[in-house]
C-alpha atoms as a PDB file:
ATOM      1  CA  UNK A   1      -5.554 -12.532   7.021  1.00  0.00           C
ATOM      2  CA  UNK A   2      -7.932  -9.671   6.110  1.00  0.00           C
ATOM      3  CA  UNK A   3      -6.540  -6.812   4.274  1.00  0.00           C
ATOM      4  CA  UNK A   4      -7.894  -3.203   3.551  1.00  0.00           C
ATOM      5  CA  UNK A   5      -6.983  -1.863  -0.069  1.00  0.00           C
ATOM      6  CA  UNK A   6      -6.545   1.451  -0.618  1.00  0.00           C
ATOM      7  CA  UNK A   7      -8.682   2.028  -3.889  1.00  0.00           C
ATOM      8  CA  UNK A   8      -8.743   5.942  -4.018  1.00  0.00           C
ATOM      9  CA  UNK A   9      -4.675   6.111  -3.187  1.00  0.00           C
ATOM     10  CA  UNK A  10      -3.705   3.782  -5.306  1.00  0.00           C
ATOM     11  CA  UNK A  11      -6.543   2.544  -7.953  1.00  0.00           C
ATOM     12  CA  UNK A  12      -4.792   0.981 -10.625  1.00  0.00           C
ATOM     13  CA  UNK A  13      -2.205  -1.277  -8.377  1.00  0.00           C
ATOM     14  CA  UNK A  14      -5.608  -2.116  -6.678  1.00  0.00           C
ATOM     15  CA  UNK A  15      -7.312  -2.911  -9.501  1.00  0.00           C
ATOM     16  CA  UNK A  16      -3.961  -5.423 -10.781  1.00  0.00           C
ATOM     17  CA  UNK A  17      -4.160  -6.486  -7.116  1.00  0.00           C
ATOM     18  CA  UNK A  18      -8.376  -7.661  -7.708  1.00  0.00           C
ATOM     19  CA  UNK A  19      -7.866  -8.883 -11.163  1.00  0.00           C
ATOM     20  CA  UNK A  20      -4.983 -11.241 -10.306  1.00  0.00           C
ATOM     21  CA  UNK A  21      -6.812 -12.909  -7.371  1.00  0.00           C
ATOM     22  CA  UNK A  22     -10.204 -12.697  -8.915  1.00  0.00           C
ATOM     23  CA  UNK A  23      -8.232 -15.023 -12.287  1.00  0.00           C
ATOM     24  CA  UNK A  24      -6.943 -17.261  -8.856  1.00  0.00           C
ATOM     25  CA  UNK A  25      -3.368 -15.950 -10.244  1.00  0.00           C
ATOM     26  CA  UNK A  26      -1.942 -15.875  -6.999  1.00  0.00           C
ATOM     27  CA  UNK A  27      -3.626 -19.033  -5.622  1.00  0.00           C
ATOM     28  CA  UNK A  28      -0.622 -21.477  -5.070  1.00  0.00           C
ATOM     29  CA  UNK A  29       1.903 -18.645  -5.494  1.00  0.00           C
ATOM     30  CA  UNK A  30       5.110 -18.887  -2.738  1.00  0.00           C
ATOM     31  CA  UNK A  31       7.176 -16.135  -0.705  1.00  0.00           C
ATOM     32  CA  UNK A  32      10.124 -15.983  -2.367  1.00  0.00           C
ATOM     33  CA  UNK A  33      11.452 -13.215  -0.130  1.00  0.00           C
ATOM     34  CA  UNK A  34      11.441 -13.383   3.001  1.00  0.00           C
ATOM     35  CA  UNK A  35      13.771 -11.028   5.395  1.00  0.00           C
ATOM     36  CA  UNK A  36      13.493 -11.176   9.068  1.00  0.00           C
ATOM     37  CA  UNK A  37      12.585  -8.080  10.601  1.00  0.00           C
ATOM     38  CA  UNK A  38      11.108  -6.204   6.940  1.00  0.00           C
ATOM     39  CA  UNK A  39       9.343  -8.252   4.892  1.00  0.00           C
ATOM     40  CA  UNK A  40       7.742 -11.039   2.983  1.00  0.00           C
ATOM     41  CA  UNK A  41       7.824 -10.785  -0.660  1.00  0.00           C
ATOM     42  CA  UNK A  42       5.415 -12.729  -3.019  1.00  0.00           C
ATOM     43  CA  UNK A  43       2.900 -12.315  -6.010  1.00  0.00           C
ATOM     44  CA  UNK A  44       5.341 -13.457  -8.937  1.00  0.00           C
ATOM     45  CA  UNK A  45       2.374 -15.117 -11.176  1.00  0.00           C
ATOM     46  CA  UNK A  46       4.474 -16.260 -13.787  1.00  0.00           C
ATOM     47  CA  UNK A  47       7.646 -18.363 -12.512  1.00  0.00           C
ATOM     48  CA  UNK A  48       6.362 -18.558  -8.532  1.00  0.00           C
ATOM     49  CA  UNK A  49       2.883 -20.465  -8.889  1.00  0.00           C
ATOM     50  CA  UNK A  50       3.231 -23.944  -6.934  1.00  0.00           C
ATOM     51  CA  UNK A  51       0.107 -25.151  -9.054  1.00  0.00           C
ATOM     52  CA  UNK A  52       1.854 -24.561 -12.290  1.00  0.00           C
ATOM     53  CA  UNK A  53       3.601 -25.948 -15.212  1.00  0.00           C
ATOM     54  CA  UNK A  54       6.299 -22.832 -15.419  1.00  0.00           C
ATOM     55  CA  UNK A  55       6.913 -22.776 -11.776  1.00  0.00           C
ATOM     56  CA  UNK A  56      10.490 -22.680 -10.864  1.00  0.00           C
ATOM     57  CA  UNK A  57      11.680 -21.132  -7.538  1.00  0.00           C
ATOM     58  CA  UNK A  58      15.312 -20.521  -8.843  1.00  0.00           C
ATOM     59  CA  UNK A  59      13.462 -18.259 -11.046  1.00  0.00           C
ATOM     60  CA  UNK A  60      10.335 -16.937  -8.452  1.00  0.00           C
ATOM     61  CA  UNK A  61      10.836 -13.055  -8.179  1.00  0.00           C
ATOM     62  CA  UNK A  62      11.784 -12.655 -11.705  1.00  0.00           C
ATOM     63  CA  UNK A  63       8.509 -12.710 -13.595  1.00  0.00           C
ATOM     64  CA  UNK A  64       5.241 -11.060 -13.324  1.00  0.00           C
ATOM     65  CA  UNK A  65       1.532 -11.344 -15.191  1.00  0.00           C
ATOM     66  CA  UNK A  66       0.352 -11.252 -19.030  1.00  0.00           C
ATOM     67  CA  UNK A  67      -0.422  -7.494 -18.064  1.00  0.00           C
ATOM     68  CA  UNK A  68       1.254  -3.961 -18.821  1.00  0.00           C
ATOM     69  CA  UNK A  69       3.939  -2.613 -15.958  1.00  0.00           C
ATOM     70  CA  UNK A  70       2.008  -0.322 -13.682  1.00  0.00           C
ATOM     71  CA  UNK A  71       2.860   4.084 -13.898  1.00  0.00           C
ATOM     72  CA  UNK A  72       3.836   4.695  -9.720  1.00  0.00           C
ATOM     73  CA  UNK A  73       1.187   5.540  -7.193  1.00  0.00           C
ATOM     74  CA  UNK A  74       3.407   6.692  -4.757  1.00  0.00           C
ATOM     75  CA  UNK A  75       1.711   8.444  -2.016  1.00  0.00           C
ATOM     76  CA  UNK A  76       2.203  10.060   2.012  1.00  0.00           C
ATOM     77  CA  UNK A  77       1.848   6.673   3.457  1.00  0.00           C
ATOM     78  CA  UNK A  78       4.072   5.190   5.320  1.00  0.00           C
ATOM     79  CA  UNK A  79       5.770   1.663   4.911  1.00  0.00           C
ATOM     80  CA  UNK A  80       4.790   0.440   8.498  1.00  0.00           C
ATOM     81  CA  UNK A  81       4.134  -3.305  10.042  1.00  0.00           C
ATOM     82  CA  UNK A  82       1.285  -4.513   7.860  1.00  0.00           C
ATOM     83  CA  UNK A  83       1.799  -2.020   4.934  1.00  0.00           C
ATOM     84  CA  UNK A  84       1.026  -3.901   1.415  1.00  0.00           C
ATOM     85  CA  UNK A  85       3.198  -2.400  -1.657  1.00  0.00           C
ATOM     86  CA  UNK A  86       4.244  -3.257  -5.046  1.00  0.00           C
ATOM     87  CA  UNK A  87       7.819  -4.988  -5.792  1.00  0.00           C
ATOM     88  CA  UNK A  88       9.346  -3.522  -8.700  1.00  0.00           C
ATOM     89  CA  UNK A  89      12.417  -3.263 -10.281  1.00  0.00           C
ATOM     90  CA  UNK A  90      14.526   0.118 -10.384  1.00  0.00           C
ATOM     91  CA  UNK A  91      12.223   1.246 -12.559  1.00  0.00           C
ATOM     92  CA  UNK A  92       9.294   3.297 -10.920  1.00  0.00           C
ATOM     93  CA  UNK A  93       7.200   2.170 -13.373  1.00  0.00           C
ATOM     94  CA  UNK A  94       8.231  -1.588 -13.456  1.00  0.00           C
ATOM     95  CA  UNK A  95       4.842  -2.434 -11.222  1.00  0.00           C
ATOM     96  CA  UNK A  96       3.522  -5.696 -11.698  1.00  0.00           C
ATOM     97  CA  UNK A  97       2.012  -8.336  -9.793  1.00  0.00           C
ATOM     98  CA  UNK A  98       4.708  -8.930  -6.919  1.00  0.00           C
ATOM     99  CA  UNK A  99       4.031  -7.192  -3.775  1.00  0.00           C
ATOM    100  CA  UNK A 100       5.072  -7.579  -0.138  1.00  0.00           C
ATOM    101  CA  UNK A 101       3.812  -7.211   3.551  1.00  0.00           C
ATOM    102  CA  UNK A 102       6.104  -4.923   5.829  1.00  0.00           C
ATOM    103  CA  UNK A 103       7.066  -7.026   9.522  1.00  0.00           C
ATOM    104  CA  UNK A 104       7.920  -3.798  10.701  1.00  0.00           C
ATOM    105  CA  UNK A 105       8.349   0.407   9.556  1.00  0.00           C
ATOM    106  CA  UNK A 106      11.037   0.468   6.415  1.00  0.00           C
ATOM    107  CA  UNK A 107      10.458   4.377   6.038  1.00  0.00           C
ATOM    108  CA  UNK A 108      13.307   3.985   3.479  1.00  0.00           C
ATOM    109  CA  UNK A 109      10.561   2.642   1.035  1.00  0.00           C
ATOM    110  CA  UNK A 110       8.295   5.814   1.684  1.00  0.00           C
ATOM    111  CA  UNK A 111       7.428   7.833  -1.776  1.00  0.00           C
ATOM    112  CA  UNK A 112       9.458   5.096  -3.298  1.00  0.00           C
ATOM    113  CA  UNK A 113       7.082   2.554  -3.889  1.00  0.00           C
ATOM    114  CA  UNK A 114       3.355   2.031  -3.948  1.00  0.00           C
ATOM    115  CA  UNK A 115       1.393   1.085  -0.699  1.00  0.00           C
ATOM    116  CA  UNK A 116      -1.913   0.032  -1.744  1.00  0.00           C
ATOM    117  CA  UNK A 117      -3.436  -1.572   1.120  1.00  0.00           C
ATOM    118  CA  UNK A 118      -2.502  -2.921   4.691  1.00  0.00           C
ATOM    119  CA  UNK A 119      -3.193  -5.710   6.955  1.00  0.00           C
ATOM    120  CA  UNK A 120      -6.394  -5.110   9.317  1.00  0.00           C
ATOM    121  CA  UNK A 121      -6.558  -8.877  11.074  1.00  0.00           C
ATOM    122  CA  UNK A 122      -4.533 -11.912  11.280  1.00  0.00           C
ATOM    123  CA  UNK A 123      -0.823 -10.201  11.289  1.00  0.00           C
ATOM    124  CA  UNK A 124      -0.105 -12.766  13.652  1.00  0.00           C
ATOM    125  CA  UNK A 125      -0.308 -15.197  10.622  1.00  0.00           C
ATOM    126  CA  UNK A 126       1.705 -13.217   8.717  1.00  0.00           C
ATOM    127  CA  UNK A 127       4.765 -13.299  11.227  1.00  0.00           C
ATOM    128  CA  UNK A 128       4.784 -16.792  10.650  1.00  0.00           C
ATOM    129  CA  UNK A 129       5.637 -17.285   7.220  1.00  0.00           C
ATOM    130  CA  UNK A 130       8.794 -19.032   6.628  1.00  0.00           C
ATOM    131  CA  UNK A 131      11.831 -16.599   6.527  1.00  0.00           C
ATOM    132  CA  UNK A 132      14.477 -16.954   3.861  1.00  0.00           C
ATOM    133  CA  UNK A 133      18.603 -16.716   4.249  1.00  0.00           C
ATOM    134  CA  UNK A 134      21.389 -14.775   3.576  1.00  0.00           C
ATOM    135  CA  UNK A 135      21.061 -11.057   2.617  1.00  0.00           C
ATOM    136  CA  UNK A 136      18.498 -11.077  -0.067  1.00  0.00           C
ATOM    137  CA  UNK A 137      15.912 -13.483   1.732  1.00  0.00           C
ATOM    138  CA  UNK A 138      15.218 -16.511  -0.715  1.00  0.00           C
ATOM    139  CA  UNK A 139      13.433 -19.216   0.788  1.00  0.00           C
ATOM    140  CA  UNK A 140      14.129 -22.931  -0.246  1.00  0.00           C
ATOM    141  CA  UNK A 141      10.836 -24.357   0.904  1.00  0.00           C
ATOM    142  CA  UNK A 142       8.587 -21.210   1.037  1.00  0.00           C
ATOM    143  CA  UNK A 143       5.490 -20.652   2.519  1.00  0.00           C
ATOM    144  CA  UNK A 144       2.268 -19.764  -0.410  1.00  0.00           C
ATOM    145  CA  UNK A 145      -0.958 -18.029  -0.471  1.00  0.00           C
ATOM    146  CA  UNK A 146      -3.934 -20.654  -0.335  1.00  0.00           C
ATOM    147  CA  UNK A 147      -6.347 -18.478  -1.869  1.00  0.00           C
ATOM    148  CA  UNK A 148      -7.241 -14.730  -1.979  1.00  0.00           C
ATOM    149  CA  UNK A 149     -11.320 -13.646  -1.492  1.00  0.00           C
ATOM    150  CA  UNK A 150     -12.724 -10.588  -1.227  1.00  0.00           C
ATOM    151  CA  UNK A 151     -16.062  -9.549   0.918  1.00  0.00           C
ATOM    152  CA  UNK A 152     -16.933  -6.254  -0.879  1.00  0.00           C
END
């Protein structure tokens, strides 16, 4: 999967976003979420890391990195199939390390969260990550990202 950040919309989540997989943070790490038709939710460093000694998947979703809450980006663009935004709590400023990859337009998310990149290649790859059940998504035997790289 290739993916396009969006450095001079949202610097700092991009920055979080570089630093994370340049540490290998989110090597290993599962999607926790996953709704049919909206999104897959991942990125939770601290309790959702299948190559670690805290990882606990009753728990993935609910921690983040040894790093500061990110202040909101929030921007014009639109939460569309491929989109890449930050999770957060209700707080607009709660930012961490947990993002997730639109399946399809949620315009409800638009100037509510941070978009700070979207998919350019390999969606089709994305479509097949496991879903999860019942209303809030959790998957029992998720899916995880091998490895994130970056070209430039």
């Amino acid at each position: 999967v290739i993916i396009e950040l969006f450095n001079e919309i949202a610097p700092k989540h991009v920055e979080r976003f570089k630093l994370l997989a340049k540490e290998k943070k989110y090597d290993g790490v599962v999607f926790h979420r996953v709704i049919d038709g909206f999104m897959a939710q991942t990125g939770d460093v601290q309790f959702g890391s299948s190559t670690s000694e805290n990882f606990d998947l009753r728990r993935a979703g609910t921690g983040g990195s040894e790093y500061p809450d990110l202040k909101a980006e929030f921007s014009d663009i639109p939460h569309e199939r491929g989109t890449l935004s930050m999770a957060r709590s209700s707080d607009p400023n709660s930012a961490n390390s947990q993002f997730f990859i639109c399946f399809q337009s949620a315009s409800h998310l638009d100037r509510q969260y941070t978009v700070f990149g979207k998919v350019i290649e390999g969606m089709e790859h994305v479509d097949k990550i496991k879903r999860g059940e019942g209303q809030n998504g959790s998957v029992s035997d998720p899916d995880k990202i091998l490895s994130i790289s970056f070209t430039k």
